[in-house]
Protein backbone atom coordinates (compact mmCIF):
# COMPACT_ATOMS: atom_id res chain seq x y z
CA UNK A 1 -30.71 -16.24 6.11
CA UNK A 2 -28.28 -17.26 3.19
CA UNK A 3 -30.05 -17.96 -0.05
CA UNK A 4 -28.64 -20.93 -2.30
CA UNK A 5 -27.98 -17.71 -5.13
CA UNK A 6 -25.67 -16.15 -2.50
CA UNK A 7 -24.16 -18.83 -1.01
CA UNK A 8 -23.07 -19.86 -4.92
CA UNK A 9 -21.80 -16.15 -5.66
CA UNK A 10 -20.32 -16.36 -2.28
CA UNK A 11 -18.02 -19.38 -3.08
CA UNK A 12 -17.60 -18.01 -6.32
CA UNK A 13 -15.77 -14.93 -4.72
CA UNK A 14 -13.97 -17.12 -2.42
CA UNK A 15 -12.35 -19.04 -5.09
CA UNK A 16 -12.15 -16.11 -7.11
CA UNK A 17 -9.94 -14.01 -4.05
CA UNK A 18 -7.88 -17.00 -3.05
CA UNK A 19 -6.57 -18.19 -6.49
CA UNK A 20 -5.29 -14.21 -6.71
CA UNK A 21 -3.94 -14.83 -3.33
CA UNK A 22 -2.27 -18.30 -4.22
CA UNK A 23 -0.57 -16.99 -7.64
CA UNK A 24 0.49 -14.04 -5.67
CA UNK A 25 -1.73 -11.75 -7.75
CA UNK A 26 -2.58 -10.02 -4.58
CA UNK A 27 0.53 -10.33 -2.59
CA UNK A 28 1.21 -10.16 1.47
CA UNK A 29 -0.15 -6.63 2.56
CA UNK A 30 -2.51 -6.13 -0.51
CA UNK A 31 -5.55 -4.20 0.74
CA UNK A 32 -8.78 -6.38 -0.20
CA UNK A 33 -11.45 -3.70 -1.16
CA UNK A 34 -14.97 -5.18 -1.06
CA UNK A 35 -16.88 -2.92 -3.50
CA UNK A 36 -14.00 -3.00 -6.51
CA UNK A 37 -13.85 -6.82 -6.05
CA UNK A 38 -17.71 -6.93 -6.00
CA UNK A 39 -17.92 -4.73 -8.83
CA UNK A 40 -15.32 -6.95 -10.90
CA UNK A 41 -17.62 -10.17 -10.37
CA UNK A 42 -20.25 -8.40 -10.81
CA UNK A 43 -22.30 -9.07 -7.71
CA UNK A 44 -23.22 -7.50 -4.08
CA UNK A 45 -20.84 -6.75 -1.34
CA UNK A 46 -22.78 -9.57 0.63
CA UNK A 47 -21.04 -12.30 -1.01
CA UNK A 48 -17.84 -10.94 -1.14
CA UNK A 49 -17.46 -10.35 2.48
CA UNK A 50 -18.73 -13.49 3.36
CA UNK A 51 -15.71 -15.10 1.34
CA UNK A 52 -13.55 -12.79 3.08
CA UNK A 53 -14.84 -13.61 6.43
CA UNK A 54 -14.13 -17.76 5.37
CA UNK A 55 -10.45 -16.20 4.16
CA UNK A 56 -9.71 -14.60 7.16
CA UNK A 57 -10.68 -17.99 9.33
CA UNK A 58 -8.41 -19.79 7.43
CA UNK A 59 -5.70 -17.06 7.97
CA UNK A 60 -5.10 -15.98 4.65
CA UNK A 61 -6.54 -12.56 5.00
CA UNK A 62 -6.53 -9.98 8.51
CA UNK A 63 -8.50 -6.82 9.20
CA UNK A 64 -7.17 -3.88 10.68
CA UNK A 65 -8.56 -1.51 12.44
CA UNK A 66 -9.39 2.01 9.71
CA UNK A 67 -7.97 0.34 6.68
CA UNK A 68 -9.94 -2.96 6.31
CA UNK A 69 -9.07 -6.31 5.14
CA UNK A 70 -5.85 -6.95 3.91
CA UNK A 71 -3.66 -10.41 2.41
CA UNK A 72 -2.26 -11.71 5.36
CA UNK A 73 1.77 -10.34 5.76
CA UNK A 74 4.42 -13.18 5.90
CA UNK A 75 4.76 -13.65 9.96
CA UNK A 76 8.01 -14.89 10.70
CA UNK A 77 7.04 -16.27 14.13
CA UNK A 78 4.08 -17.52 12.63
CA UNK A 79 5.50 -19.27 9.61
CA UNK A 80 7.92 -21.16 11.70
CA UNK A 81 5.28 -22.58 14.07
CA UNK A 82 3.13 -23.27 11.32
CA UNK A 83 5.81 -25.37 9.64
CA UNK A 84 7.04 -26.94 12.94
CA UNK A 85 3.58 -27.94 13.50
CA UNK A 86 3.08 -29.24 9.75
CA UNK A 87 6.49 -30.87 9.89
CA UNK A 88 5.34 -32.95 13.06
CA UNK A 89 1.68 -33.94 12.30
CA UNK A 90 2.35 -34.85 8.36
CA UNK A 91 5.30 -36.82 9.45
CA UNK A 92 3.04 -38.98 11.49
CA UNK A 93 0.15 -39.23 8.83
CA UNK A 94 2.43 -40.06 6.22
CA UNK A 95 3.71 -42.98 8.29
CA UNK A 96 0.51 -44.10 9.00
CA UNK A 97 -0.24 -43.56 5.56
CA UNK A 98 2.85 -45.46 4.39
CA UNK A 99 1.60 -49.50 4.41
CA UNK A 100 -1.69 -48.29 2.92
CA UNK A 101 0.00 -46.60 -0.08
CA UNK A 102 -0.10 -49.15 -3.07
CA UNK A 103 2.10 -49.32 -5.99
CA UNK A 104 -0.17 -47.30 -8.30
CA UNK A 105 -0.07 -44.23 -5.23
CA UNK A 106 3.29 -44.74 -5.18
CA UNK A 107 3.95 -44.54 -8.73
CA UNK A 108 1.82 -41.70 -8.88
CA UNK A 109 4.11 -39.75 -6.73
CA UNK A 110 7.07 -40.89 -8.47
CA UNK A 111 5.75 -39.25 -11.29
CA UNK A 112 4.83 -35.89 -10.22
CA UNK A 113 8.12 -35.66 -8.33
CA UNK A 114 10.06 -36.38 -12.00
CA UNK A 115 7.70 -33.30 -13.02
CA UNK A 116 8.90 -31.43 -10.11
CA UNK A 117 12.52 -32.57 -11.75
CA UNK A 118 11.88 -31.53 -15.02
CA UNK A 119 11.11 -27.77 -13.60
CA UNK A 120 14.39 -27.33 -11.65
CA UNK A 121 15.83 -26.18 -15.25
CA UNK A 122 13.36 -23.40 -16.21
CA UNK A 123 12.00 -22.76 -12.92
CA UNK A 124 8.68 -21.58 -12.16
CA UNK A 125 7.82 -21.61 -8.66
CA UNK A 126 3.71 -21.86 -8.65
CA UNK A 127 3.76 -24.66 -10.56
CA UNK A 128 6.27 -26.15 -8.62
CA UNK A 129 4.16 -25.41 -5.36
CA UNK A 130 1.11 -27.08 -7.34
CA UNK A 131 3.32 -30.12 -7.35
CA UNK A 132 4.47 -29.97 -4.27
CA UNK A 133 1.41 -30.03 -2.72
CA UNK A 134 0.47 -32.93 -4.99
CA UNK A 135 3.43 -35.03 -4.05
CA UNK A 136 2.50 -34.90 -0.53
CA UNK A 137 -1.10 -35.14 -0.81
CA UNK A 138 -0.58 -38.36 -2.65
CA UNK A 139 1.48 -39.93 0.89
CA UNK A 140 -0.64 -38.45 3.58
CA UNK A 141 -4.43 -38.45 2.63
CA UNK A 142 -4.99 -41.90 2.97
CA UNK A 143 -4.27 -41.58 6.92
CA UNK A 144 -6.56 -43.74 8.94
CA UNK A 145 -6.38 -41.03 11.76
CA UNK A 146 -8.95 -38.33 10.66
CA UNK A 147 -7.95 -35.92 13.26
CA UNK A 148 -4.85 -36.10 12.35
CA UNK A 149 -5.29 -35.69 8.57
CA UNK A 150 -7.70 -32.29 9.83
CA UNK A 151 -4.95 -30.94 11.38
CA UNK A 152 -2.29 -31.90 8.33
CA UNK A 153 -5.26 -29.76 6.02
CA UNK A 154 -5.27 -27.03 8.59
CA UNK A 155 -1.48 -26.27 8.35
CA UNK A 156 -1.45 -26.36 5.13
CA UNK A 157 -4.56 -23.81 4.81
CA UNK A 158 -2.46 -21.91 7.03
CA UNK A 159 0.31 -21.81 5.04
CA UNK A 160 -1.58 -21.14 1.31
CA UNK A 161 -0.76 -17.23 1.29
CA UNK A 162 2.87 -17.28 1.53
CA UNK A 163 3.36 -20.99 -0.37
CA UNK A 164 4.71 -19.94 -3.40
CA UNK A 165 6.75 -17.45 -2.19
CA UNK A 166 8.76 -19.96 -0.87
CA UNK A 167 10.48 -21.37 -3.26
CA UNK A 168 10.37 -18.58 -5.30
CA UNK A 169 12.27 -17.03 -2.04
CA UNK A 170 14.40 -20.04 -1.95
CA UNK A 171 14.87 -21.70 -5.26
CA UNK A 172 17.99 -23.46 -4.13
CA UNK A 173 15.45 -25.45 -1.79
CA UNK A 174 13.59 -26.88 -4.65
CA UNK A 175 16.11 -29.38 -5.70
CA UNK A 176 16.80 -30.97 -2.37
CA UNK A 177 12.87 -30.94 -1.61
CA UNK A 178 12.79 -33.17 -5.13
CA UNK A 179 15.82 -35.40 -3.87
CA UNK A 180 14.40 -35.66 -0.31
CA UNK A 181 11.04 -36.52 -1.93
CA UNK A 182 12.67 -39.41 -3.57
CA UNK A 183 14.34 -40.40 -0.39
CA UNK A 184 10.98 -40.71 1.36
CA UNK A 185 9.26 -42.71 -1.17
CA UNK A 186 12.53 -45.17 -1.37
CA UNK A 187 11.77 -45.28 2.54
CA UNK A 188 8.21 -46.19 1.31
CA UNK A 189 9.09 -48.64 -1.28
CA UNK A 190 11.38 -50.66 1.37
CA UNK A 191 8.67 -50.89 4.03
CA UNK A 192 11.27 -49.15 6.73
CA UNK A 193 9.84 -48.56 9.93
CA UNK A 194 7.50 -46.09 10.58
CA UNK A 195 8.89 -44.01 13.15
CA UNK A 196 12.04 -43.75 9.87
CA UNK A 197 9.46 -42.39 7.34
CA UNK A 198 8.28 -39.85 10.26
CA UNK A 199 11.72 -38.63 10.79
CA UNK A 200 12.14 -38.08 7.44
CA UNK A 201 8.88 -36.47 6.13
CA UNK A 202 9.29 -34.48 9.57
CA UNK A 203 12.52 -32.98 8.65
CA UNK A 204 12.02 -32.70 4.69
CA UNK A 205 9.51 -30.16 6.17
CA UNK A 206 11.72 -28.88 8.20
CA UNK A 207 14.70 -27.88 6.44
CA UNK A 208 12.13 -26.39 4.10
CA UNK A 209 11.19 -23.67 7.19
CA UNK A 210 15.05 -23.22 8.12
CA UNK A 211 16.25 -22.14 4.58
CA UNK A 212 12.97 -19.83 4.73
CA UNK A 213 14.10 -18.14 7.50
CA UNK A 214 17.76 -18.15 6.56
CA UNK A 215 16.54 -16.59 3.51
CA UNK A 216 14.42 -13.99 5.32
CA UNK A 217 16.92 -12.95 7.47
CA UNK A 218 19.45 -12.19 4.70
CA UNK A 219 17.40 -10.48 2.85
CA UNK A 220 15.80 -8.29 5.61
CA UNK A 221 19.50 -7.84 6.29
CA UNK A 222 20.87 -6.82 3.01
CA UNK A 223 17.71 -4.63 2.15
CA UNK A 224 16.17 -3.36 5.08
CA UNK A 225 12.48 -2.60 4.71
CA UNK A 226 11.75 -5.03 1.95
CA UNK A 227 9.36 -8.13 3.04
């Protein structure tokens, strides 16, 4: 039975493994070793594999078979379902979201998007994520539909290990993300129709995944081995 003290320590170690995991401290591949990590937060295994366990559910960590638990590696197939998937059910919360946001949400996103802006000169891809993920949380969590604003949560779980890479992958990306951001709240703004703010947040998402995988495919092109 899980005590309160371990259920704590465990959460603590969650937090603790997916922030590393997030800033790319432990990057795609990076073997997760239960007694060092235990050791550096100075607690039990117990703890630490239970966070690893919740990790692994969420996709952000796999176990193989004789080496353990390791940082989930960037699946192509996976990635581009994941975003297809995102692109389609946060296109239809956002519209649903759209004639509940109020001018203070809206201004709200205005503004992180101008700090999104402001980055594009000296650019530093986490923080940009951060914002990113701000921007659109802003438009879509006040969806009426709570199944549909699990599944929106979900995807983007799903997609929390390989996130910053990218934009740091594609930094050309970032500055049409922050123009189509502006696009969408303009749609917004203008009370267009809601199947027109669905399109749009749909393929914002979209063209996100495409210059991914352009990008991947280059690369793996041009240095084989290498991702």
């Amino acid at each position: 039975m899980t005590t309160l003290a371990s259920a704590s320590k465990s959460e603590q170690a969650y937090q603790w493994i997916r922030s590393r995991i997030s800033g790319q401290a432990f990057g795609p591949g990076y073997r997760l070793v239960l007694g060092s990590i235990a050791e550096e937060l100075d607690m039990s295994v117990v703890p630490v594999r239970e966070a690893i366990r919740r990790l692994e559910a969420e996709g952000l960590v796999t176990f193989e078979r004789n080496v353990g638990a390791r940082v989930t590696l960037v699946d192509e197939s996976e990635y581009a379902h994941t975003m297809q998937t995102l692109g389609l059910v946060e296109g239809a919360a956002t519209a649903l979201s759209a004639p509940l946001l109020g001018s203070d949400a809206l201004a709200e996103a205005a503004e992180v998007n101008e700090r999104m802006a402001r980055l594009l000169e000296h650019f530093d891809a986490h923080a940009f994520t951060e914002l990113n993920r701000r921007f659109h949380s802003v438009l879509f969590e006040p969806c009426p539909n709570p199944h549909l604003l699990d599944l929106v949560h979900r995807g983007w779980a799903r997609l929390s290990g390989i996130r910053d890479s990218t934009f740091a992958y594609v930094p050309g990306r970032a500055q049409h993300s922050v123009d189509e951001h502006t696009h969408i709240l303009e749609l917004i703004r203008d009370g267009a129709d809601a199947l027109e703010i669905e399109l749009a947040a749909r393929n914002h998402r979209w063209r996100t995944r495409d210059a991914f995988l352009e990008a991947l495919h280059s690369r793996s092109h041009n240095t084989p081995g290498e991702f």
